[in-house]
C-alpha atoms as a PDB file:
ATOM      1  CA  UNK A   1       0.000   0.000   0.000  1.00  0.00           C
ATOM      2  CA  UNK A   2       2.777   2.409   0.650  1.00  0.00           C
ATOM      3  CA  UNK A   3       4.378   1.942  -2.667  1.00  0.00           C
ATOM      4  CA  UNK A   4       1.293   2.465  -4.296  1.00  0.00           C
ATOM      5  CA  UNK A   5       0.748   5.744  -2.703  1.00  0.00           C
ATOM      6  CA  UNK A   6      -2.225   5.276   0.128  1.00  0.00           C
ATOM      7  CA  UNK A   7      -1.176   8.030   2.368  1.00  0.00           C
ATOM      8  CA  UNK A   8      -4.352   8.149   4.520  1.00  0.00           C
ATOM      9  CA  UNK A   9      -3.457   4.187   5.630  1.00  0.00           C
ATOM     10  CA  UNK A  10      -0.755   5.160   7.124  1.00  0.00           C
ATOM     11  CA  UNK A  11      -1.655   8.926   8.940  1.00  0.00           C
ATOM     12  CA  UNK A  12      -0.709   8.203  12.098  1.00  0.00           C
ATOM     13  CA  UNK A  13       2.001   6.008  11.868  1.00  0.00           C
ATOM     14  CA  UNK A  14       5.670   6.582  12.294  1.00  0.00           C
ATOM     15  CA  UNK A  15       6.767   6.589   8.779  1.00  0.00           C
ATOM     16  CA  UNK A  16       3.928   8.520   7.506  1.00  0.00           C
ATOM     17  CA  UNK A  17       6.115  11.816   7.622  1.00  0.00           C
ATOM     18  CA  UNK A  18       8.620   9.941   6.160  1.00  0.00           C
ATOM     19  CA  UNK A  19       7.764   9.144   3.396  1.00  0.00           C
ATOM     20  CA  UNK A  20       7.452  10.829   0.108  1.00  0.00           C
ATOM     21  CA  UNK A  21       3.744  10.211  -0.963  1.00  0.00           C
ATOM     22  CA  UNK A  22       4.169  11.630  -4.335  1.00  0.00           C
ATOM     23  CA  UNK A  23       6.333   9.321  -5.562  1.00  0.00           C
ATOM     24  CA  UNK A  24       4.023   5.803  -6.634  1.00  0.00           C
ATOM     25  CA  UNK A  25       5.009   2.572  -8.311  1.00  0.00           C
ATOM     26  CA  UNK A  26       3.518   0.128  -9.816  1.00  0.00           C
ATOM     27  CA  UNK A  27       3.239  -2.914  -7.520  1.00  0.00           C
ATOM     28  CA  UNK A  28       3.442  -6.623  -8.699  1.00  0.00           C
ATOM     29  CA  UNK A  29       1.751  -8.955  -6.068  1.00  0.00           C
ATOM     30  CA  UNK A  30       2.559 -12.851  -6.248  1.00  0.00           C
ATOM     31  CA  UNK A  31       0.839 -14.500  -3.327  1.00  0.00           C
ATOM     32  CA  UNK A  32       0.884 -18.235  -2.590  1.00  0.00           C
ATOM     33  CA  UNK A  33      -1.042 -18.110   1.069  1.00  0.00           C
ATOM     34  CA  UNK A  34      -4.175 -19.587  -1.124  1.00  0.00           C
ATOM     35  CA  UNK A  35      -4.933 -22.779  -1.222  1.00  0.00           C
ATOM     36  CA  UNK A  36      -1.986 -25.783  -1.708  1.00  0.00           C
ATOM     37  CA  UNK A  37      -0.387 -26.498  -4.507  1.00  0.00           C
ATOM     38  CA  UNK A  38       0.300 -30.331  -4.827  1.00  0.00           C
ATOM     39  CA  UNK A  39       2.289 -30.740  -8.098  1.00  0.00           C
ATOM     40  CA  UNK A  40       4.580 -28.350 -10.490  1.00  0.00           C
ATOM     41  CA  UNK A  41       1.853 -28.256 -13.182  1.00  0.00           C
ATOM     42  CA  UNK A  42      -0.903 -26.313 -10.479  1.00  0.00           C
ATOM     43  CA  UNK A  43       1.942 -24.290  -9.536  1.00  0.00           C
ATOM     44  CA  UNK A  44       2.448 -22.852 -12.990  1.00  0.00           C
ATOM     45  CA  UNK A  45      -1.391 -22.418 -13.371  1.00  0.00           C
ATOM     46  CA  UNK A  46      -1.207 -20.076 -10.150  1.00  0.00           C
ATOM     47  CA  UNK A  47       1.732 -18.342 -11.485  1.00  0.00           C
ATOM     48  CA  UNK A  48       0.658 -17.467 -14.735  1.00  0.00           C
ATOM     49  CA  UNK A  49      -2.662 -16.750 -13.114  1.00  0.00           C
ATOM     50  CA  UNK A  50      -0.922 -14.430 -10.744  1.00  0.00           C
ATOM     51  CA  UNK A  51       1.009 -12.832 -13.779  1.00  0.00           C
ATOM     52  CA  UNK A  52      -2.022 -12.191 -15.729  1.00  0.00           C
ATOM     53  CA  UNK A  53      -4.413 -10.551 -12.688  1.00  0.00           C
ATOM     54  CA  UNK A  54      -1.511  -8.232 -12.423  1.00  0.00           C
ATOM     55  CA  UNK A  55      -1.280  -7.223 -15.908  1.00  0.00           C
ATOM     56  CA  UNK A  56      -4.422  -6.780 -16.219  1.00  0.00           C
ATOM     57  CA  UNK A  57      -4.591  -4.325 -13.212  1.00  0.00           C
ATOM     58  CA  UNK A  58      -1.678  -2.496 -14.353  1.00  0.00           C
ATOM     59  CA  UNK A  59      -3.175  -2.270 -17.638  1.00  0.00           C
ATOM     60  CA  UNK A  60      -0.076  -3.899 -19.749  1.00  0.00           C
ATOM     61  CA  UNK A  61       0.651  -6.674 -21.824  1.00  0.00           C
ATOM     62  CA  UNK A  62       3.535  -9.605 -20.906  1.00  0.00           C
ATOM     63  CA  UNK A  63       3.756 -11.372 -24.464  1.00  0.00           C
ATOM     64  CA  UNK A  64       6.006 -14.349 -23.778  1.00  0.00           C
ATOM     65  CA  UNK A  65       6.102 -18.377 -24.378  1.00  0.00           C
ATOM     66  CA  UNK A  66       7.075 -19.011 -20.623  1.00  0.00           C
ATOM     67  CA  UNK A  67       7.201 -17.865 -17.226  1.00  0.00           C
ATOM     68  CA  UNK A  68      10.215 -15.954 -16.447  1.00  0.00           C
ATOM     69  CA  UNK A  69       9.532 -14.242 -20.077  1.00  0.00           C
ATOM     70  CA  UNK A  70       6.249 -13.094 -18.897  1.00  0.00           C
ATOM     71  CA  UNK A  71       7.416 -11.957 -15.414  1.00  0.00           C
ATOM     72  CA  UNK A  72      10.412 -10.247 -17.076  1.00  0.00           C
ATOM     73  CA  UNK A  73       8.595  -8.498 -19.937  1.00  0.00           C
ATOM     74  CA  UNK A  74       5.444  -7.895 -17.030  1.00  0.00           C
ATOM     75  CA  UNK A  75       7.862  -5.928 -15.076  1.00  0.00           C
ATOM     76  CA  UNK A  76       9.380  -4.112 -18.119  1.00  0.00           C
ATOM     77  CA  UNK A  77       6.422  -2.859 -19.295  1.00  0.00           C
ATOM     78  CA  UNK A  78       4.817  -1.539 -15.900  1.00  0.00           C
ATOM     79  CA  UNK A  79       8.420  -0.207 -15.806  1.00  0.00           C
ATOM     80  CA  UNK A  80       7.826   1.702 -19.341  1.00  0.00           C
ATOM     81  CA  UNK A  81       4.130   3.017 -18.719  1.00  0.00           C
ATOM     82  CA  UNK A  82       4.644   4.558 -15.377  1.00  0.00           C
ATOM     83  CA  UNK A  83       7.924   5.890 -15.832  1.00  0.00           C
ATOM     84  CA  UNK A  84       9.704   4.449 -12.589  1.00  0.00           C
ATOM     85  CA  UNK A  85      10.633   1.377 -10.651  1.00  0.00           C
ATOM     86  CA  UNK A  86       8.132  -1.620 -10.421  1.00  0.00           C
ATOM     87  CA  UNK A  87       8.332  -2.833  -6.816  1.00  0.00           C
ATOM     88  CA  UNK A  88       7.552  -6.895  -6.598  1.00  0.00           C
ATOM     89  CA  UNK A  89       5.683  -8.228  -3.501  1.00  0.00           C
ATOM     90  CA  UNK A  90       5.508 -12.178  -2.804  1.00  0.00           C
ATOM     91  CA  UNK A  91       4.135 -12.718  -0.077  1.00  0.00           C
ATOM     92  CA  UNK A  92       4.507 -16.956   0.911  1.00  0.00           C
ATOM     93  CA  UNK A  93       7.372 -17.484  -1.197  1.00  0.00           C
ATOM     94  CA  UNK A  94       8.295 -20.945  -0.003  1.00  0.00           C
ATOM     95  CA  UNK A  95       4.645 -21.769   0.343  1.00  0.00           C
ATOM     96  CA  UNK A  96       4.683 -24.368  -2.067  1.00  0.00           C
ATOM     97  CA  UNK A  97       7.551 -26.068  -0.905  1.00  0.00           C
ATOM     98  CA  UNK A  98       6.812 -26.297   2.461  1.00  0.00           C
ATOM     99  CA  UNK A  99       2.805 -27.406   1.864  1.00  0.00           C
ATOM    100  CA  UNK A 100       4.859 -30.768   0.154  1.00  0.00           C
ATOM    101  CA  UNK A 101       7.911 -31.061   2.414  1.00  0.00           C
ATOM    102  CA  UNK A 102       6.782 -34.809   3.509  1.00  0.00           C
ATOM    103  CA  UNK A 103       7.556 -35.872  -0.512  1.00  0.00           C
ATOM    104  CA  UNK A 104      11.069 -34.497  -0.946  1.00  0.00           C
ATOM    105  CA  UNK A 105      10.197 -35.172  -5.046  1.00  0.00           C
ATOM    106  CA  UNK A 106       7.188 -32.882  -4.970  1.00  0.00           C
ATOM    107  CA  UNK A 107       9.230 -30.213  -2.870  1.00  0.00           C
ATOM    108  CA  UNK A 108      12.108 -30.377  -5.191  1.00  0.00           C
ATOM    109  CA  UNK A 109       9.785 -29.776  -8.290  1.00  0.00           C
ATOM    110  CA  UNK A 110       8.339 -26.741  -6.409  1.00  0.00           C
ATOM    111  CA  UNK A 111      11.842 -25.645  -6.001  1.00  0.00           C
ATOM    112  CA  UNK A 112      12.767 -25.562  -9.410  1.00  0.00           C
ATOM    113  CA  UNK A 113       8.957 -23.931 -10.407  1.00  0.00           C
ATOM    114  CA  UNK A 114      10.296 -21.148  -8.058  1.00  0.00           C
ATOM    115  CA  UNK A 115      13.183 -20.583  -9.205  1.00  0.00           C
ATOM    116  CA  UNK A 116      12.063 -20.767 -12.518  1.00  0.00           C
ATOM    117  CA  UNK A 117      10.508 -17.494 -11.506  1.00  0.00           C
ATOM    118  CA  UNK A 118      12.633 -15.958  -8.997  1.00  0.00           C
ATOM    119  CA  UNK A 119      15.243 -15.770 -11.245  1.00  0.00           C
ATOM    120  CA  UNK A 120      13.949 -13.091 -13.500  1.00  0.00           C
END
């Protein structure tokens, strides 16, 4: 909320006066508290789900064959139209690994799903 500018949520609060509220960015949100994710193919559903709800609220396209080419180009573009920094926000990030850490081969493929987007 900060990044995106919502001053009055934080009137009262120590950084409030701290902060320079006329400076926004666009925010990318990847949450995995939802739900759990039992295999590498749901995992890429939710990401590319993920991916797409926050085009589509930034109001840009992510044209790409593959995951880290549609984060990358996601972030580039929110990049271009608003003129500054994109901040990214993931909020559960080891979610999926730790909902399967009683099947090491389930965990491992979550691992690598991550990765496959954390490396962008």
């Amino acid at each position: 909320e900060i990044f995106e500018g919502n001053e009055k949520l934080f009137e009262g609060l120590y950084i409030h006066d701290k902060w320079d509220w006329s400076r926004k960015f666009p925010v990318i949100k990847i949450d995995f508290a939802d739900g759990v994710l039992k295999n590498r193919e749901e995992l890429d559903r939710r990401i590319l789900d993920l991916l797409r709800k926050n085009a589509e609220r930034l109001g840009v396209s992510y044209e790409s064959n593959d995951i880290p080419g549609k984060f990358g180009t996601l972030i580039g573009e929110a990049v271009a139209k608003y003129g500054t920094r994109a901040v990214v926000l993931v909020d559960e990030y080891d979610k999926p690994i730790l909902d399967n850490i009683d099947n090491p081969n389930i965990a491992a493929e979550m691992r690598e799903g991550l990765k496959n987007l954390y490396s962008v």
